[in-house]
Protein backbone atom coordinates (compact mmCIF):
# COMPACT_ATOMS: atom_id res chain seq x y z
CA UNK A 1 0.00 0.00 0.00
CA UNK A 2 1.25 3.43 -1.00
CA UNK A 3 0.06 6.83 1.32
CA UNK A 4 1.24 10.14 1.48
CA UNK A 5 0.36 12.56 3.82
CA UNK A 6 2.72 15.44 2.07
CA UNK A 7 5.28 16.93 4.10
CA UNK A 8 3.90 16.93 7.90
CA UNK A 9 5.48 14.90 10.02
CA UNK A 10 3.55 13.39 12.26
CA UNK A 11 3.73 12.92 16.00
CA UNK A 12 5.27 9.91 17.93
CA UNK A 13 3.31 10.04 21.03
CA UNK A 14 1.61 6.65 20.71
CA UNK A 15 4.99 4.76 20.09
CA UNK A 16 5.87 3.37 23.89
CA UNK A 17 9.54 1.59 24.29
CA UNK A 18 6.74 -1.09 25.38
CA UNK A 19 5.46 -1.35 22.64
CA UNK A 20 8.83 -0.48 20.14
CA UNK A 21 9.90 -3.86 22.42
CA UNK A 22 7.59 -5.96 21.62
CA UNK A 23 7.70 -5.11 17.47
CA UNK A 24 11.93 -5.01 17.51
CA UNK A 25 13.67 -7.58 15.20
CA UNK A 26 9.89 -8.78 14.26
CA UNK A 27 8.83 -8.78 10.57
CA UNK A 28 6.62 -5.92 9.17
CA UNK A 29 3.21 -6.82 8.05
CA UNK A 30 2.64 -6.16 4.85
CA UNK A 31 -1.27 -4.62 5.00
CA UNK A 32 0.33 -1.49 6.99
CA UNK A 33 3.37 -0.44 5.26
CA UNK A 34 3.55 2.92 3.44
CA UNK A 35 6.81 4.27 1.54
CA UNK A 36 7.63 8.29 1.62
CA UNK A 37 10.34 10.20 0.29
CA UNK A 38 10.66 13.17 3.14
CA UNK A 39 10.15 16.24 1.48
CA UNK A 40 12.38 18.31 3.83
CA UNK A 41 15.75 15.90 3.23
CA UNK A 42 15.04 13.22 0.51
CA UNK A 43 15.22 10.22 3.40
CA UNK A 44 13.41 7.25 2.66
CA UNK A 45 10.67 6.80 5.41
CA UNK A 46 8.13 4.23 6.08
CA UNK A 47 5.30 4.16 8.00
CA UNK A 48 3.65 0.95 10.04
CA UNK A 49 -0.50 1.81 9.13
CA UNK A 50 -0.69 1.43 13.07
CA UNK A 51 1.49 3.52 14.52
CA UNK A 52 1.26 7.52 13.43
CA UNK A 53 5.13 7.95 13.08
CA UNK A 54 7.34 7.75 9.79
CA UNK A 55 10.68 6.44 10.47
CA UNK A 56 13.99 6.42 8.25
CA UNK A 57 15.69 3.22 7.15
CA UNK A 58 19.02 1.78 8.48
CA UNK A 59 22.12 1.92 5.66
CA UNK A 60 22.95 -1.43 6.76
CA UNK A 61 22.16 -4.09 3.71
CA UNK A 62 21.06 -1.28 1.18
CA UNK A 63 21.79 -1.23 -2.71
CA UNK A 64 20.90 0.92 -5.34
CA UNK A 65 18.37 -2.28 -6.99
CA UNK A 66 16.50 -1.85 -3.52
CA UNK A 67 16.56 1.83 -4.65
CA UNK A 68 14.84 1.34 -7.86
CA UNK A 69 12.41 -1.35 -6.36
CA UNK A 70 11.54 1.27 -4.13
CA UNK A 71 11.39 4.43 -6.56
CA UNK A 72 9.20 1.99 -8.77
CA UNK A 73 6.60 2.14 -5.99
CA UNK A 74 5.40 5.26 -5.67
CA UNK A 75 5.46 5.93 -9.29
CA UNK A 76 8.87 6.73 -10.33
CA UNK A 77 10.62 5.10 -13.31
CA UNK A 78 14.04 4.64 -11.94
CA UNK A 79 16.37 5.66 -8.96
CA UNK A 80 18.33 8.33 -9.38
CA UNK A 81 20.49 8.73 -6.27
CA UNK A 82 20.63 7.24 -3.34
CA UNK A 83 23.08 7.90 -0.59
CA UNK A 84 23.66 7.11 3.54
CA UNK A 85 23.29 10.21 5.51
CA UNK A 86 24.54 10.52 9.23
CA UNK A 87 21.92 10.49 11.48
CA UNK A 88 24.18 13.18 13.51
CA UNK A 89 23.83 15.55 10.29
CA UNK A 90 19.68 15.10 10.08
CA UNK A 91 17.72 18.06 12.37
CA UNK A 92 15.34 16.57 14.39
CA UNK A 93 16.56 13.22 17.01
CA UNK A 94 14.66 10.36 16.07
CA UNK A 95 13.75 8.47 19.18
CA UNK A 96 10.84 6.22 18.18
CA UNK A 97 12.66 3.45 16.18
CA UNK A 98 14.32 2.84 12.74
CA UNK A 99 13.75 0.46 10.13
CA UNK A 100 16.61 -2.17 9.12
CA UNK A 101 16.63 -4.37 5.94
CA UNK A 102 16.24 -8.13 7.56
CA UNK A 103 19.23 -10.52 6.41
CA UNK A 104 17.35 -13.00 4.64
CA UNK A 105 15.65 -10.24 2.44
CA UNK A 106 13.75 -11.49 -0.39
CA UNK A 107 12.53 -10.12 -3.74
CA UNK A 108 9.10 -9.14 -2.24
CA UNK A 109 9.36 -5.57 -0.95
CA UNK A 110 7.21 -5.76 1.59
CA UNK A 111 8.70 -8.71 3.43
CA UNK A 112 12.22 -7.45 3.84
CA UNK A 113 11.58 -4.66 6.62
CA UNK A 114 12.17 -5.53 10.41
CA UNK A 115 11.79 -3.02 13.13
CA UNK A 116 14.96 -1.83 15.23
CA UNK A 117 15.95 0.30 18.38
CA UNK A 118 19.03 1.69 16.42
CA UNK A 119 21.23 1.86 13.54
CA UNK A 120 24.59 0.10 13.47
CA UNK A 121 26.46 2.44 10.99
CA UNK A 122 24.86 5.40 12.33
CA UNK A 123 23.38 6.38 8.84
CA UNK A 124 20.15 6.07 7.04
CA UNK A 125 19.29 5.64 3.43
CA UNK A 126 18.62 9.48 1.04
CA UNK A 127 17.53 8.53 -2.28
CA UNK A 128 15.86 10.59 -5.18
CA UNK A 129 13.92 9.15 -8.08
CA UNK A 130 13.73 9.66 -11.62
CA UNK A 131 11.95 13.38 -11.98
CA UNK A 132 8.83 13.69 -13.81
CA UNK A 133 5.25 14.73 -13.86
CA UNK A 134 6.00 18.41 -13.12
CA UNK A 135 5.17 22.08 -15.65
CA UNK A 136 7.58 24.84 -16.17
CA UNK A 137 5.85 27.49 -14.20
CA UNK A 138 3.90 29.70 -17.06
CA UNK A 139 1.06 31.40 -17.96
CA UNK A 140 -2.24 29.83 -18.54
CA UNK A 141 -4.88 30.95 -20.45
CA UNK A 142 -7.88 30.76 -18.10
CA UNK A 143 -11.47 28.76 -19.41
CA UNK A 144 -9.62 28.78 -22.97
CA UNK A 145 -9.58 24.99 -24.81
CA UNK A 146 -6.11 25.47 -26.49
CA UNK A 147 -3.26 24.47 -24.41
CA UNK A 148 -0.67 27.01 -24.53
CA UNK A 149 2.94 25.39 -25.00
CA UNK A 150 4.68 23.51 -21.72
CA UNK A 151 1.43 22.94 -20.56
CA UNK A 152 1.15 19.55 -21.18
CA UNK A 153 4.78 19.17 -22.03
CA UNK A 154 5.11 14.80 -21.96
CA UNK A 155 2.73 14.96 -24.80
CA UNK A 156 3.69 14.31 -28.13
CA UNK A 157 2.33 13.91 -31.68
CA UNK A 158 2.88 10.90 -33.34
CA UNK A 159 3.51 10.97 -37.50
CA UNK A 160 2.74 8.35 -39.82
CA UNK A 161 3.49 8.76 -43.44
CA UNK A 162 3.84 12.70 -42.93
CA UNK A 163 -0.10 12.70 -40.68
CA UNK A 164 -0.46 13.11 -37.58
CA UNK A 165 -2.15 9.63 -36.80
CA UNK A 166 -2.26 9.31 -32.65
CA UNK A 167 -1.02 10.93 -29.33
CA UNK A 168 1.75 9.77 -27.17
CA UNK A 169 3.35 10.36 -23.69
CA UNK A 170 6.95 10.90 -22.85
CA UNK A 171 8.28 8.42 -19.72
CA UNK A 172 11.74 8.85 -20.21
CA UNK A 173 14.02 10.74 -22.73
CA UNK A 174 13.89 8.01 -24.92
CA UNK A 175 10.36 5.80 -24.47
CA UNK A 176 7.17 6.53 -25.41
CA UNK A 177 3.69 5.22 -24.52
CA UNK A 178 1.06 4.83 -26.51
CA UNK A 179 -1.84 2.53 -27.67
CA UNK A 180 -1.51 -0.51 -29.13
CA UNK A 181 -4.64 0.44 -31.84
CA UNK A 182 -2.01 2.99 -33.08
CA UNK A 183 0.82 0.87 -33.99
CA UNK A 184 -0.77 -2.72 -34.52
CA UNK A 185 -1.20 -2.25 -37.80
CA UNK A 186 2.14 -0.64 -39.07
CA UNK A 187 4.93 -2.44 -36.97
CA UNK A 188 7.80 -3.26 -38.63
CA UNK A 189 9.09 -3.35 -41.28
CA UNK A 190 7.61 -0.02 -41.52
CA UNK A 191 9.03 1.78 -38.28
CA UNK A 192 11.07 4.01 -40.23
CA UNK A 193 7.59 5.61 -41.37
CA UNK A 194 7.38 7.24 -37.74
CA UNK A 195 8.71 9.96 -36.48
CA UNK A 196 7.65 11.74 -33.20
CA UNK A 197 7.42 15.23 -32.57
CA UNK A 198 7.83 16.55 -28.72
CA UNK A 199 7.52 20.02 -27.83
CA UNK A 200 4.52 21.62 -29.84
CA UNK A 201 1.02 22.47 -29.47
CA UNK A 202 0.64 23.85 -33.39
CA UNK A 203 0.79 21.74 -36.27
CA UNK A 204 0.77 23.53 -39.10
CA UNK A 205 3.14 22.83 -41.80
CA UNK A 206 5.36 26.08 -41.24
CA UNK A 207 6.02 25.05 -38.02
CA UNK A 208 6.81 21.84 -38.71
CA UNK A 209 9.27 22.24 -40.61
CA UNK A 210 10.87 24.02 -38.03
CA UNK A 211 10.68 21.16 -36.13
CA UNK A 212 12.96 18.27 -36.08
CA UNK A 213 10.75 15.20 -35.44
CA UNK A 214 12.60 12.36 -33.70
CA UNK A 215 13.23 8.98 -35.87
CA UNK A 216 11.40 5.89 -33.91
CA UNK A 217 14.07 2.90 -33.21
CA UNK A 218 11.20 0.40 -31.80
CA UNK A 219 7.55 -0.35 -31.42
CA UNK A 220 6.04 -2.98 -28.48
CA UNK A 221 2.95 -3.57 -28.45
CA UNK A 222 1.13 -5.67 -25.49
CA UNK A 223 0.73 -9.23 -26.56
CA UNK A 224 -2.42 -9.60 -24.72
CA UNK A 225 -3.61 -6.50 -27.10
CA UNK A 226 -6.93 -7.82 -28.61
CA UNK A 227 -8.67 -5.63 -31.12
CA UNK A 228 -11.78 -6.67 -30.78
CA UNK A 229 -12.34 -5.99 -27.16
CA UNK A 230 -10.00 -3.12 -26.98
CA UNK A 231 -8.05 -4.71 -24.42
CA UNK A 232 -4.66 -4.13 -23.35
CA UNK A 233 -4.55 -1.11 -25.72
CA UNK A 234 -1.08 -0.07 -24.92
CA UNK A 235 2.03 0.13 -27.06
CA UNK A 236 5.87 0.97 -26.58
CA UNK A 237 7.98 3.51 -28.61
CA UNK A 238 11.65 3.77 -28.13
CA UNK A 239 13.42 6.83 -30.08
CA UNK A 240 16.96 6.22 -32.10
CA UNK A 241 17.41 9.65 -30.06
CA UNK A 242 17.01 11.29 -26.93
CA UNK A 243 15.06 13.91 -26.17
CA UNK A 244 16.56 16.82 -24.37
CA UNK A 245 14.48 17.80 -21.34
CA UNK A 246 13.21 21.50 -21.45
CA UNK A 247 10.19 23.57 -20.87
CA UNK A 248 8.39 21.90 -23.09
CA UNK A 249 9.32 18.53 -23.12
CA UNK A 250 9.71 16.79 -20.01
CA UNK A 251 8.79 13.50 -18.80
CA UNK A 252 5.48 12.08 -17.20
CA UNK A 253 5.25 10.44 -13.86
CA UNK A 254 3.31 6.82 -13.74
CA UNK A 255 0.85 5.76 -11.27
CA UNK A 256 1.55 3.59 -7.94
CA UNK A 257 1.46 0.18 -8.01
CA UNK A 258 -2.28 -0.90 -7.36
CA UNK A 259 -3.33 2.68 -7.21
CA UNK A 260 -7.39 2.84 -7.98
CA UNK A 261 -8.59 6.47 -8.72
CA UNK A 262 -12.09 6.91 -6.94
CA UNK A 263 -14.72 7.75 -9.53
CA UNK A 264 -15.50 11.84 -9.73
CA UNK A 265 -12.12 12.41 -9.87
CA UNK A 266 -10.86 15.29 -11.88
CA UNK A 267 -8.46 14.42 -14.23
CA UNK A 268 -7.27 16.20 -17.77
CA UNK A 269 -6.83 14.76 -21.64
CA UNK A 270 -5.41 16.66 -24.13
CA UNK A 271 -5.02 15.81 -28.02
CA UNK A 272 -4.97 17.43 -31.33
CA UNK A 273 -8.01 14.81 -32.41
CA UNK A 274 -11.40 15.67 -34.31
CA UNK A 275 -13.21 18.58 -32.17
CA UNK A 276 -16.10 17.18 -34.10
CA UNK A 277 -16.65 13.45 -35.39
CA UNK A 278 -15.79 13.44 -38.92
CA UNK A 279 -13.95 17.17 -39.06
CA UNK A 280 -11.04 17.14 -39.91
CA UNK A 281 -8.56 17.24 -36.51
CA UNK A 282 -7.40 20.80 -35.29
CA UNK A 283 -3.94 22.20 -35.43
CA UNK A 284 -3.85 23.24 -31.92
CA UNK A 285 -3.73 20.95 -28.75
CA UNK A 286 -6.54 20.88 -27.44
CA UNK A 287 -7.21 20.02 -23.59
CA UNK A 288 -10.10 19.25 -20.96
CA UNK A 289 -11.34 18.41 -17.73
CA UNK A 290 -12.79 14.75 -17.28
CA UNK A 291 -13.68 12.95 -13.92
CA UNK A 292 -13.01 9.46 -13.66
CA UNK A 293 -16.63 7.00 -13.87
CA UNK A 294 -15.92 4.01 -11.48
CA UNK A 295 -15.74 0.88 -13.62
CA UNK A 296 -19.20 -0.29 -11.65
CA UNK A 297 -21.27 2.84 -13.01
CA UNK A 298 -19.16 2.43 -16.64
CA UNK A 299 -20.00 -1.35 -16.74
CA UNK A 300 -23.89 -0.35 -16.21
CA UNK A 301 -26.49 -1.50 -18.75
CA UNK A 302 -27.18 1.77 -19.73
CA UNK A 303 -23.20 2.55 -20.58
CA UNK A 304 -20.94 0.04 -21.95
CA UNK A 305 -22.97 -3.21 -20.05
CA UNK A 306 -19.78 -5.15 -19.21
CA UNK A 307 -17.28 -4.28 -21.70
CA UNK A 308 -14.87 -2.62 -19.40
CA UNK A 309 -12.31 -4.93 -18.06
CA UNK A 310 -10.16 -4.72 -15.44
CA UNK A 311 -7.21 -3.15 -18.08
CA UNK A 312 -9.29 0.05 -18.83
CA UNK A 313 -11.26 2.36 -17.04
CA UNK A 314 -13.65 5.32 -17.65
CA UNK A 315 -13.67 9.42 -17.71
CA UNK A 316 -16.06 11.96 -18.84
CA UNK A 317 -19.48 12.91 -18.27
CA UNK A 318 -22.95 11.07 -18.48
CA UNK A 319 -24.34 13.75 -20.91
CA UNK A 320 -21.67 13.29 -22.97
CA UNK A 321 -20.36 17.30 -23.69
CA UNK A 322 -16.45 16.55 -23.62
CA UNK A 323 -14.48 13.32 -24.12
CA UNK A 324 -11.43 12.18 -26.68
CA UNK A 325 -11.98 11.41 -30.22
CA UNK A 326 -10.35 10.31 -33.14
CA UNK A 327 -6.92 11.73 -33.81
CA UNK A 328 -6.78 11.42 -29.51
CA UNK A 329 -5.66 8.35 -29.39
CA UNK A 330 -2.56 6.98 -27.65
CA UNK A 331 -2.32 10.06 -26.15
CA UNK A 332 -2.37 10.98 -21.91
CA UNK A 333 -5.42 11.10 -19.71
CA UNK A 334 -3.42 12.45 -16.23
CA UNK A 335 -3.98 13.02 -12.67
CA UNK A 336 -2.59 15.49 -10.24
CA UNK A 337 -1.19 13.71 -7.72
CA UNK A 338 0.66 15.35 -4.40
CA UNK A 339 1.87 17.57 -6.71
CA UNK A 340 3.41 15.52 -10.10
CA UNK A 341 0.59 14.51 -12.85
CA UNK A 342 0.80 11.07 -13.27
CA UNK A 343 0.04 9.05 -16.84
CA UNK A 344 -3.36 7.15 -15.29
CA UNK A 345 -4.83 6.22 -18.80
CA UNK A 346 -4.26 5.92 -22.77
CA UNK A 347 -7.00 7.32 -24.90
CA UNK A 348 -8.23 4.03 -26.46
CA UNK A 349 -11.76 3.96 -27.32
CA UNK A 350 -15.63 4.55 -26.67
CA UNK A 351 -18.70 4.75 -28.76
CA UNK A 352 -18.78 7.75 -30.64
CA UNK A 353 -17.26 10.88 -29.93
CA UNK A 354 -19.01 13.07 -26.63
CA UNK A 355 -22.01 10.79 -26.84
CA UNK A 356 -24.65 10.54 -23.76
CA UNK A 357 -23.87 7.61 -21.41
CA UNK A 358 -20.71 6.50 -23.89
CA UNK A 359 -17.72 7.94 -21.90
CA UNK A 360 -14.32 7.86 -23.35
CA UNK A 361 -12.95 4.78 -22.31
CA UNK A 362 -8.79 4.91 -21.56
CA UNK A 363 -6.55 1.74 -20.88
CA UNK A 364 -5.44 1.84 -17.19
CA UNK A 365 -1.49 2.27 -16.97
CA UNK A 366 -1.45 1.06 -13.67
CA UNK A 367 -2.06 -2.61 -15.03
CA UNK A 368 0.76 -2.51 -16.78
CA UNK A 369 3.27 -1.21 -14.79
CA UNK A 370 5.61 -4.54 -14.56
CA UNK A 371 5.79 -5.09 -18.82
CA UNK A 372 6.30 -1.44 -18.81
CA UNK A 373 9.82 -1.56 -16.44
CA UNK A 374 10.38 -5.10 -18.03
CA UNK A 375 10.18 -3.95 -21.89
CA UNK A 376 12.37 -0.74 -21.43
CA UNK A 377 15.21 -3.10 -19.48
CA UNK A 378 15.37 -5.47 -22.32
CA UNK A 379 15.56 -3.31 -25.01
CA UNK A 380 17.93 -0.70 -23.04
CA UNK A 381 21.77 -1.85 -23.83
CA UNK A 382 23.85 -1.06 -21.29
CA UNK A 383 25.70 1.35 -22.35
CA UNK A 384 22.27 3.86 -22.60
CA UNK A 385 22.02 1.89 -18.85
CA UNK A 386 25.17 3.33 -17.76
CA UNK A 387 25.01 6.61 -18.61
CA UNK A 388 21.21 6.96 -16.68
CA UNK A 389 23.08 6.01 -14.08
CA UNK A 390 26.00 8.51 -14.01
């Protein structure tokens, strides 16, 4: 389970020696164990659901694939630094307990965490994750529909044949995610037919051609994808290239592990598809609010009666009004989250375009989490490996 309670710390009133006693050198359970990266000094904290304190974690028995276990978590791609800090160089005296790696750790997270009085080495684990999910801080054009440029800056425009044919969303410098309807048709040997351009909200030939669009090296798609159903609708891009990080283009964060979005929650697409069904799609980005439909009210008779699995879920309104549409797809539905905007769902499909009780339907990202991480290790060489890690 994954909580944050932003930067507070809380009090450690309740936590008696008696009770620190009884808990030392036991095994954590794994129903009450939330991860936090301290806002104030980047320590890696975890909280027992019982007990109201966070507490840092013991150097002893750390490494940086720990790290990235960790980072991968609460949403982050990869570790980016980790680091043991003296406890004698950290402001306030932590008195209520520390958590150790156990000796026997194993590959499950959650199993690996034992409570202790003290820490042998006297230091305790920093670590920073791969940034992402954060805007340049500009000006927004309030109520308008066009996004104005860095405000959506993971999203890119895919190009097929010289058309704009889907939406994407950047992850890293050099992956993209997508949906699997976009690319299932025209994998290889046609890859070289792709190019992806990062960093624009206009698309009019002029200023295209000031762009340099970025050559695609790879395309994954899900092998569960099924075209019929529309499920597992997402897809893999990796660029010959890497994007440099600006303004404009920066990377998007993904959701937590197991993380379900309650329905009514206000999340944001954006896309340069059809405004209209059947007009031709706009130059500029275009973006809107959506709340999230729970799956139960989505799945109702009078909506999509049981087509929405477990891999997709549901935004927009009941009357219809705003939703994605042709030209949208592949590209990001995102949440705020404690302050970075996570990639929550791929535009994928619905009934018409803004119809009553036909919702845009998105595939969740949050399902596919583990072939995500797996896909971009295998097809990273270690030499690209090396360098992320410098």
């Amino acid at each position: 389970a994954i909580h944050h309670t932003g930067s507070q710390f809380l009090s450690g009133v309740m936590f008696g020696r008696t009770v620190a006693e009884l808990l030392f050198k036991q095994p954590l359970l794994v129903a009450f164990l939330f991860y936090r990266i301290s806002p104030e000094n980047s320590l890696l904290e975890i909280q027992l659901g019982k007990l109201p304190t966070w507490l840092p974690v013991c150097y002893e028995r750390w490494n940086s694939s720990l790290g990235t276990l960790v980072c991968r978590q609460l949403g982050y791609l990869r570790l980016t630094k980790h680091k043991g800090v003296n406890l004698t160089d950290i402001g306030p005296n932590y008195t209520d307990g520390f958590i150790q790696i156990t000796s026997e750790h194993k590959s499950s997270l959650e199993n690996m965490w034992q409570l202790r009085g003290s820490c042998i080495t006297g230091k305790v684990i920093a670590l920073q994750c791969f940034e992402c999910g954060t805007r340049a801080k500009l000006p927004r054009i309030i109520g308008g529909v066009e996004a104005t440029l860095g405000r959506w800056p993971w999203q890119v425009s895919l190009y097929y044949s010289n058309r704009h044919t889907c939406g994407g969303s950047i992850i890293t410098s050099q992956w993209v995610v997508t949906a699997a309807h976009c690319v299932h048709n025209y994998r290889l040997p046609q890859v070289s037919s792709w190019v992806v351009y990062a960093g624009i909200v206009t698309r009019s030939s002029a200023k295209m051609a000031q762009h340099t669009g970025y050559a695609v090296e790879k395309i994954i798609y899900n092998k569960n994808y099924n075209h019929r159903s529309h499920d597992s609708d997402i897809a893999l891009m990796k660029l010959r290239t890497p994007l440099n990080f600006s303004d404009t283009i920066r990377p998007v964060c993904l959701p937590q592990y197991d993380y379900d979005i309650p329905g009514g929650t206000q999340c944001w697409i954006s896309g340069w598809g059809y405004t209209q069904p059947d007009v031709h799609s706009p130059d500029t980005l275009k973006e809107a609010p959506v709340p999230i439909i729970s799956t139960k009210k989505c799945n109702s008779s009078c909506m999509y009666n049981g087509e929405i699995t477990s891999r997709m879920l549901c935004a927009g309104y009941t009357e219809g009004k705003v939703d994605a549409c042709q030209g949208d797809s592949g590209g990001p539905l995102v949440c705020q989250d404690d302050s970075v905007w996570r990639l929550v769902g791929v535009v994928s499909w619905g009934t018409g375009c803004a119809e009553p009780n036909h919702p845009g339907v998105y595939t969740k990202v949050a399902e596919f989490l583990g072939w995500i991480y797996d896909m971009i290790e295998v097809h990273t060489d270690i030499s690209e490996h090396l360098k992320t890690q410098q």
